[in-house]
PDB file of N, CA and C in Angstrom:
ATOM      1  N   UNK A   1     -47.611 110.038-165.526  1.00  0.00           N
ATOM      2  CA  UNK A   1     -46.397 110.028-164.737  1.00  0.00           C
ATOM      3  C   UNK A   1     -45.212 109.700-165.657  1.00  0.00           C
ATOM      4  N   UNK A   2     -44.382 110.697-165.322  1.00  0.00           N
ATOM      5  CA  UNK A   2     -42.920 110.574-166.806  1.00  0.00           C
ATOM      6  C   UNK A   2     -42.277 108.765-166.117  1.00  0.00           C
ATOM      7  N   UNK A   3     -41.525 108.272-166.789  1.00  0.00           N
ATOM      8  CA  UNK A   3     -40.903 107.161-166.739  1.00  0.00           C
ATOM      9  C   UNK A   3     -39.270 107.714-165.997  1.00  0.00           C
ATOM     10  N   UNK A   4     -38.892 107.180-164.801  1.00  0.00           N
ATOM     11  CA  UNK A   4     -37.925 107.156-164.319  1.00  0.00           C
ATOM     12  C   UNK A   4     -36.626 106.071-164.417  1.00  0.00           C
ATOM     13  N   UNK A   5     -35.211 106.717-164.241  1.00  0.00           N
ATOM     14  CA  UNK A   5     -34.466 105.410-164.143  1.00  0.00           C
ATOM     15  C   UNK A   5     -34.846 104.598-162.887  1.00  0.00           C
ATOM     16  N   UNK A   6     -34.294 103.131-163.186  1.00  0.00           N
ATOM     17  CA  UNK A   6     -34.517 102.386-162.081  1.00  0.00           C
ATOM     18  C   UNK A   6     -33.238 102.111-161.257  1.00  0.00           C
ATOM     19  N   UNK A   7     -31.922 102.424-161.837  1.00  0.00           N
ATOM     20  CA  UNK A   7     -30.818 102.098-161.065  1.00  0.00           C
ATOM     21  C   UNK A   7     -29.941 103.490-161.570  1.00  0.00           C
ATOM     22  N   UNK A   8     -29.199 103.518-160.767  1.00  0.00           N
ATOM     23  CA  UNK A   8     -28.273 104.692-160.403  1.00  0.00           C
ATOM     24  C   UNK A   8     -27.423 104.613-161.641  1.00  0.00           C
ATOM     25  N   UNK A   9     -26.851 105.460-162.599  1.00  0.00           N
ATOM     26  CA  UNK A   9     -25.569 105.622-163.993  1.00  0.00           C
ATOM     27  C   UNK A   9     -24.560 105.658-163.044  1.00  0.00           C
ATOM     28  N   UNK A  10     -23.420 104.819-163.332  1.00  0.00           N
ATOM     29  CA  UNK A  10     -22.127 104.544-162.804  1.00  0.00           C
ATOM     30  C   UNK A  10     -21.408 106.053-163.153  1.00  0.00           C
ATOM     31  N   UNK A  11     -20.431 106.578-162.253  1.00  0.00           N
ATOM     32  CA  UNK A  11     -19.200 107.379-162.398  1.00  0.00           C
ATOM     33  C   UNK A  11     -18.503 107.539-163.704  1.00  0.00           C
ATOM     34  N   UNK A  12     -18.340 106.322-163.833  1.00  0.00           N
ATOM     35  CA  UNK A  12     -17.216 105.884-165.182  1.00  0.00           C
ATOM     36  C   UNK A  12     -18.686 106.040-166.595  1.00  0.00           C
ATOM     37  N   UNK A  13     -20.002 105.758-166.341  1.00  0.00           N
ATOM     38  CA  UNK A  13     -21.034 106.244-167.618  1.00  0.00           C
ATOM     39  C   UNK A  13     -20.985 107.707-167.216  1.00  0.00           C
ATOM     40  N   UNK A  14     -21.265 108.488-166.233  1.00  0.00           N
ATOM     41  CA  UNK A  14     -21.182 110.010-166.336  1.00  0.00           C
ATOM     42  C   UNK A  14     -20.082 110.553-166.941  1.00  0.00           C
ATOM     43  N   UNK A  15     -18.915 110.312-166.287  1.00  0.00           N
ATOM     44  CA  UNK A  15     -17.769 110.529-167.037  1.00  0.00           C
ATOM     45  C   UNK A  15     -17.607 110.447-169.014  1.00  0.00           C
ATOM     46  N   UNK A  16     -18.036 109.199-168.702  1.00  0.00           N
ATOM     47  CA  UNK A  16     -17.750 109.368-170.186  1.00  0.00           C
ATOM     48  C   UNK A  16     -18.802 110.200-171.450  1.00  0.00           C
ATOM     49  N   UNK A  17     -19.722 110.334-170.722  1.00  0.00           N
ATOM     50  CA  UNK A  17     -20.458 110.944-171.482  1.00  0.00           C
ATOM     51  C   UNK A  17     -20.323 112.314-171.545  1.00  0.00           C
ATOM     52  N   UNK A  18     -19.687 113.147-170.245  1.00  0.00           N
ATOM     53  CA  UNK A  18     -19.493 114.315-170.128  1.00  0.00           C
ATOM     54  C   UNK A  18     -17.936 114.564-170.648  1.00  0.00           C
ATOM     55  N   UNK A  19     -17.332 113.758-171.503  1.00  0.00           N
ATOM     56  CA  UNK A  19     -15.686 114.114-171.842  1.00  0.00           C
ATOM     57  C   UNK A  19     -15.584 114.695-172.784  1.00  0.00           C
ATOM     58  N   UNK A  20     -16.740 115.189-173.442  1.00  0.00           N
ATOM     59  CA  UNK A  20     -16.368 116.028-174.930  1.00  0.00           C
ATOM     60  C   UNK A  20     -17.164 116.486-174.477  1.00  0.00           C
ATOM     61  N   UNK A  21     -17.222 117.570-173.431  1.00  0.00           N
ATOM     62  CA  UNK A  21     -18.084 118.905-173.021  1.00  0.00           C
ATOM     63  C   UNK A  21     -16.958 119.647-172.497  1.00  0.00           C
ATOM     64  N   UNK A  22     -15.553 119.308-172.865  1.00  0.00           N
ATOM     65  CA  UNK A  22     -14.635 120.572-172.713  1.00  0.00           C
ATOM     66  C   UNK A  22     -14.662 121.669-173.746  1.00  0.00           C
ATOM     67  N   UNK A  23     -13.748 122.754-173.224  1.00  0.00           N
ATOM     68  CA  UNK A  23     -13.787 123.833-174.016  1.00  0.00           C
ATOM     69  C   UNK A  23     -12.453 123.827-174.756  1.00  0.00           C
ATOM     70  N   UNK A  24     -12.499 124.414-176.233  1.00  0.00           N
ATOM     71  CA  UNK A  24     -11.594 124.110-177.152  1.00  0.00           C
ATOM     72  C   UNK A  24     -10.751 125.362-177.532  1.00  0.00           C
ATOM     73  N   UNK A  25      -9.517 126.280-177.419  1.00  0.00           N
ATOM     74  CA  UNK A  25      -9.278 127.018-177.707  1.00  0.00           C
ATOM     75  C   UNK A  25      -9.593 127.716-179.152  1.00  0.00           C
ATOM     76  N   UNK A  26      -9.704 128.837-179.817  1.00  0.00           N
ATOM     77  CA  UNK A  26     -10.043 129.475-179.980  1.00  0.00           C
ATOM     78  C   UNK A  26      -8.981 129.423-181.669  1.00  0.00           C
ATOM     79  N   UNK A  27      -9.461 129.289-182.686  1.00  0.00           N
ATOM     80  CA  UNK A  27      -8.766 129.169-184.263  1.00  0.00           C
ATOM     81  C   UNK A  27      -8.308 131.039-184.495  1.00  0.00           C
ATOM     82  N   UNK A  28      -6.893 130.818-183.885  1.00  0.00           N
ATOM     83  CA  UNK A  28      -6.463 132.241-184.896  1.00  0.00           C
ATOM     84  C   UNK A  28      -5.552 132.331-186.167  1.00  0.00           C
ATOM     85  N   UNK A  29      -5.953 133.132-186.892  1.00  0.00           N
ATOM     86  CA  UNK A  29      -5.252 133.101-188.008  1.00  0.00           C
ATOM     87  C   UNK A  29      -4.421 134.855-187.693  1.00  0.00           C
ATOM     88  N   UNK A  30      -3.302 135.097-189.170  1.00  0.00           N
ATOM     89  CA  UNK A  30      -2.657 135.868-189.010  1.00  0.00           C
ATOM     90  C   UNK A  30      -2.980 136.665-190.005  1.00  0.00           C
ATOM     91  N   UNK A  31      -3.507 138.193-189.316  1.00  0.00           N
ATOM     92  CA  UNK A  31      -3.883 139.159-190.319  1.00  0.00           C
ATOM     93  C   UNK A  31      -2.775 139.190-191.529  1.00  0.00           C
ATOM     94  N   UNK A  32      -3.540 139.392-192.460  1.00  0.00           N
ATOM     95  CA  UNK A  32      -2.211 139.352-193.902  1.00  0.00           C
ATOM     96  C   UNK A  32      -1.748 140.986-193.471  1.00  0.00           C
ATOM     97  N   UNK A  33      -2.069 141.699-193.466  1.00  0.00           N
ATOM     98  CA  UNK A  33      -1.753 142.772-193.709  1.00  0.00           C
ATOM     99  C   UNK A  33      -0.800 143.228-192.190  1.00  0.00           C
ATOM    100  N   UNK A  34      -0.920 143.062-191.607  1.00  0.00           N
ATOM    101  CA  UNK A  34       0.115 143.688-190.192  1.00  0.00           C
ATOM    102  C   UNK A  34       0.846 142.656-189.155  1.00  0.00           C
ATOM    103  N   UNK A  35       0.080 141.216-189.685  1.00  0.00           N
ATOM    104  CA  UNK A  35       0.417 139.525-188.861  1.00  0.00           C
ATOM    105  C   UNK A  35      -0.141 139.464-187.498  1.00  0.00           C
ATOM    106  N   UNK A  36      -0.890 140.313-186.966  1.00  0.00           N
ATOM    107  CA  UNK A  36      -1.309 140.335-185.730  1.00  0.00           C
ATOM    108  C   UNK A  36      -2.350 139.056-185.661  1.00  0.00           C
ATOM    109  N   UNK A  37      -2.742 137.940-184.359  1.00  0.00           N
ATOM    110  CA  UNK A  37      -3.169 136.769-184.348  1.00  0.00           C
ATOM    111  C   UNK A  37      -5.084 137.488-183.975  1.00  0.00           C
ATOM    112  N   UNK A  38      -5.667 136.975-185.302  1.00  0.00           N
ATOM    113  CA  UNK A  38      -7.161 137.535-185.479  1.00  0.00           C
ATOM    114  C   UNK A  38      -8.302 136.297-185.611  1.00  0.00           C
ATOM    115  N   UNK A  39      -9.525 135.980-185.016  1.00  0.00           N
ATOM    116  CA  UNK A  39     -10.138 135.129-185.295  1.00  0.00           C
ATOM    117  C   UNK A  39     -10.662 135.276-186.790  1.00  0.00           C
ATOM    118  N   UNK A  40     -10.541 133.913-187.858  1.00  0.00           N
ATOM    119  CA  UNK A  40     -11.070 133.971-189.155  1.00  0.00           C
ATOM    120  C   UNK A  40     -12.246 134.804-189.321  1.00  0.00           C
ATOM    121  N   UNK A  41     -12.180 135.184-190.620  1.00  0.00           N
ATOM    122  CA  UNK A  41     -13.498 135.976-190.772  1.00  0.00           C
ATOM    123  C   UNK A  41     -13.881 136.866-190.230  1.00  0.00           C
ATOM    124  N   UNK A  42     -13.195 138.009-189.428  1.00  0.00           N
ATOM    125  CA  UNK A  42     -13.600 139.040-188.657  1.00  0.00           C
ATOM    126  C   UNK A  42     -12.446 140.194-188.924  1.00  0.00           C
ATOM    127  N   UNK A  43     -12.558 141.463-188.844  1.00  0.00           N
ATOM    128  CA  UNK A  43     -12.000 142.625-189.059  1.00  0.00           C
ATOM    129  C   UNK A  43     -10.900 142.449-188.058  1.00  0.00           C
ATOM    130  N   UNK A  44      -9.594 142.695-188.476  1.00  0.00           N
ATOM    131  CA  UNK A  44      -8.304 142.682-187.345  1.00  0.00           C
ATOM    132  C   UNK A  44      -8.604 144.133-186.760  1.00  0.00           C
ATOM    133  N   UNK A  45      -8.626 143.927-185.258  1.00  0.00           N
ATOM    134  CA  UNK A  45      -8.606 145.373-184.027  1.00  0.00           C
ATOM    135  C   UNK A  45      -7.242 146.217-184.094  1.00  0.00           C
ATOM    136  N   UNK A  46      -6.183 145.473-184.686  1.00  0.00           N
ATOM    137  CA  UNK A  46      -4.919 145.672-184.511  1.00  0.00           C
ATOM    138  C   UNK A  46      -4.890 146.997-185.633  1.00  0.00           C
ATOM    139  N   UNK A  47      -5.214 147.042-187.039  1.00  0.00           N
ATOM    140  CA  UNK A  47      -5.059 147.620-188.368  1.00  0.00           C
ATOM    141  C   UNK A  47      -6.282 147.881-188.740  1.00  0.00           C
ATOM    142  N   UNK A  48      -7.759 147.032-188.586  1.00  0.00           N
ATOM    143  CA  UNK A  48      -8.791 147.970-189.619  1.00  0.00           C
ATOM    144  C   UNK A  48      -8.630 147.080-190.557  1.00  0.00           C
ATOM    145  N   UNK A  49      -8.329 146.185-191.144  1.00  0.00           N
ATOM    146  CA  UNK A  49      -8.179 145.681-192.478  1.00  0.00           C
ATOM    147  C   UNK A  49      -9.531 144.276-192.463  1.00  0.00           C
ATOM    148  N   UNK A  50      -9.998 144.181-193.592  1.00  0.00           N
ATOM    149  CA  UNK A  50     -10.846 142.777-193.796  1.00  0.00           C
ATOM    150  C   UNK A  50     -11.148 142.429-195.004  1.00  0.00           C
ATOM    151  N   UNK A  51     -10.841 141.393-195.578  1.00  0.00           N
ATOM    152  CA  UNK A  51     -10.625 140.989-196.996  1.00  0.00           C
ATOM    153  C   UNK A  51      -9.836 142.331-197.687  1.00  0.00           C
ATOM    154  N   UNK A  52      -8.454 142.247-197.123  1.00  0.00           N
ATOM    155  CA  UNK A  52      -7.772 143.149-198.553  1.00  0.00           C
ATOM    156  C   UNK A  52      -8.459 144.736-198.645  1.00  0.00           C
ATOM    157  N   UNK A  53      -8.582 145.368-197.306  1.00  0.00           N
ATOM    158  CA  UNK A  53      -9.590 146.653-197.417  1.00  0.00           C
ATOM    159  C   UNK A  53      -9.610 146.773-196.352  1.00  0.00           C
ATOM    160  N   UNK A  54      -9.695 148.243-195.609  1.00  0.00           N
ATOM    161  CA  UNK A  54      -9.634 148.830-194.634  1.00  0.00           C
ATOM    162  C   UNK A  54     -11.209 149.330-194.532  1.00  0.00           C
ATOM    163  N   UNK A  55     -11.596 148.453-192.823  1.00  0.00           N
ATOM    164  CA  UNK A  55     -13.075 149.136-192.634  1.00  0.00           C
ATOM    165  C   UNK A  55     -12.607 149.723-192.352  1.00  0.00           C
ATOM    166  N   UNK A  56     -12.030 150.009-190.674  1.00  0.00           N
ATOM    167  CA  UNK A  56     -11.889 151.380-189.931  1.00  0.00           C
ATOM    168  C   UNK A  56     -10.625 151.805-189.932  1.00  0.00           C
ATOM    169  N   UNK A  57     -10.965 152.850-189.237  1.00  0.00           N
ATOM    170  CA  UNK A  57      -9.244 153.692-188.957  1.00  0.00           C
ATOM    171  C   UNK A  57      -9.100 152.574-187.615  1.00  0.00           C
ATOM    172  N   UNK A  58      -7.485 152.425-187.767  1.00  0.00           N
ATOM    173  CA  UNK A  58      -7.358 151.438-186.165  1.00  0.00           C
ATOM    174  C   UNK A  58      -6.724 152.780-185.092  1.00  0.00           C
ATOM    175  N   UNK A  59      -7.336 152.310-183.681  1.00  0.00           N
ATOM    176  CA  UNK A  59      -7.372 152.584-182.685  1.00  0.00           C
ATOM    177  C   UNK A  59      -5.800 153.238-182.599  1.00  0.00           C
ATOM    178  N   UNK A  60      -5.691 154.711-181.909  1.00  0.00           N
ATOM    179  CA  UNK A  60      -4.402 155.341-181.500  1.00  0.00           C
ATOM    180  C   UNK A  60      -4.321 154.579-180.287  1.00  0.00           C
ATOM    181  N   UNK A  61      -3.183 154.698-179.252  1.00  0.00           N
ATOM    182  CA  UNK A  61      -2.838 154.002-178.356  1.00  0.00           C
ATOM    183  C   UNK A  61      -3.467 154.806-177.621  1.00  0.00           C
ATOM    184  N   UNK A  62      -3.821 154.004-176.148  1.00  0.00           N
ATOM    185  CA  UNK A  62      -4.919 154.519-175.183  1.00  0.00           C
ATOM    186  C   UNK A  62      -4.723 155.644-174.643  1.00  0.00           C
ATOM    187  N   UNK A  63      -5.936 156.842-174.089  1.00  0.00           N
ATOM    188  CA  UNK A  63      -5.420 158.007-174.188  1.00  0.00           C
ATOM    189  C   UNK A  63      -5.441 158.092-172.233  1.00  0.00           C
ATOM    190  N   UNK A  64      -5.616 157.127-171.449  1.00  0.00           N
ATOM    191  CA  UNK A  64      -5.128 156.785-170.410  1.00  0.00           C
ATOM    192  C   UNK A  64      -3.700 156.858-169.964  1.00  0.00           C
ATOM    193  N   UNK A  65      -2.806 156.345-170.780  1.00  0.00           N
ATOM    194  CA  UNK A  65      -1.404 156.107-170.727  1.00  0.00           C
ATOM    195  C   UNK A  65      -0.462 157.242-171.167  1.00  0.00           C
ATOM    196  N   UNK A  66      -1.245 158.363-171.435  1.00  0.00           N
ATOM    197  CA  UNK A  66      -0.254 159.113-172.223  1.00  0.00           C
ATOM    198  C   UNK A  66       0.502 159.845-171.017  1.00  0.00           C
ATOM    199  N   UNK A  67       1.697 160.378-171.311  1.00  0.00           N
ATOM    200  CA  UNK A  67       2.492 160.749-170.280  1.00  0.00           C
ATOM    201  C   UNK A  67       2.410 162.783-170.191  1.00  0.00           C
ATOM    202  N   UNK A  68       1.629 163.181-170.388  1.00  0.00           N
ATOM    203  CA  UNK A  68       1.459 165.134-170.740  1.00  0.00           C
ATOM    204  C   UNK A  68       0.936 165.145-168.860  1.00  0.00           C
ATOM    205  N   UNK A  69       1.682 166.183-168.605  1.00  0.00           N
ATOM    206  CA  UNK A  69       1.529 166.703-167.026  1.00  0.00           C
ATOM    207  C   UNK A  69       0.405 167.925-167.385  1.00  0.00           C
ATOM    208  N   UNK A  70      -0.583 168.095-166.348  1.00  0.00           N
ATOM    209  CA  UNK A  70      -1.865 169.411-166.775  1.00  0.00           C
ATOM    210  C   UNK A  70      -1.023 170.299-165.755  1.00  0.00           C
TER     211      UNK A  70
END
């Protein structure tokens, strides 16, 4: 048989134990190459660029929005 508490954890012990289980916003840095706000270490969506070098071609603007009547 597992071992149980014997008295109830106060409000103020839950609390405090659960106060650094918030969530922390998010570290952006600024692509060197175009300044758009990019998480470290990851390819900017904005340009294609990562360490000083272009992986991809970046994205044309959405082809949803374009204004051509059929």
């Amino acid at each position: 048989m597992p071992p149980l508490p014997k008295k109830k954890h106060t409000r103020a012990r839950q609390g405090g134990r659960s106060a650094h289980h918030f969530r922390t916003a998010p570290n952006l840095s600024k692509c060197p190459s175009c300044g758009a706000a990019t998480m470290p270490h990851r390819v900017c969506k904005e340009c294609g660029f990562y360490n000083g070098r272009q992986v991809f071609e970046a994205p044309e603007e959405a082809a949803g929005s374009s204004t051509e009547t059929a």
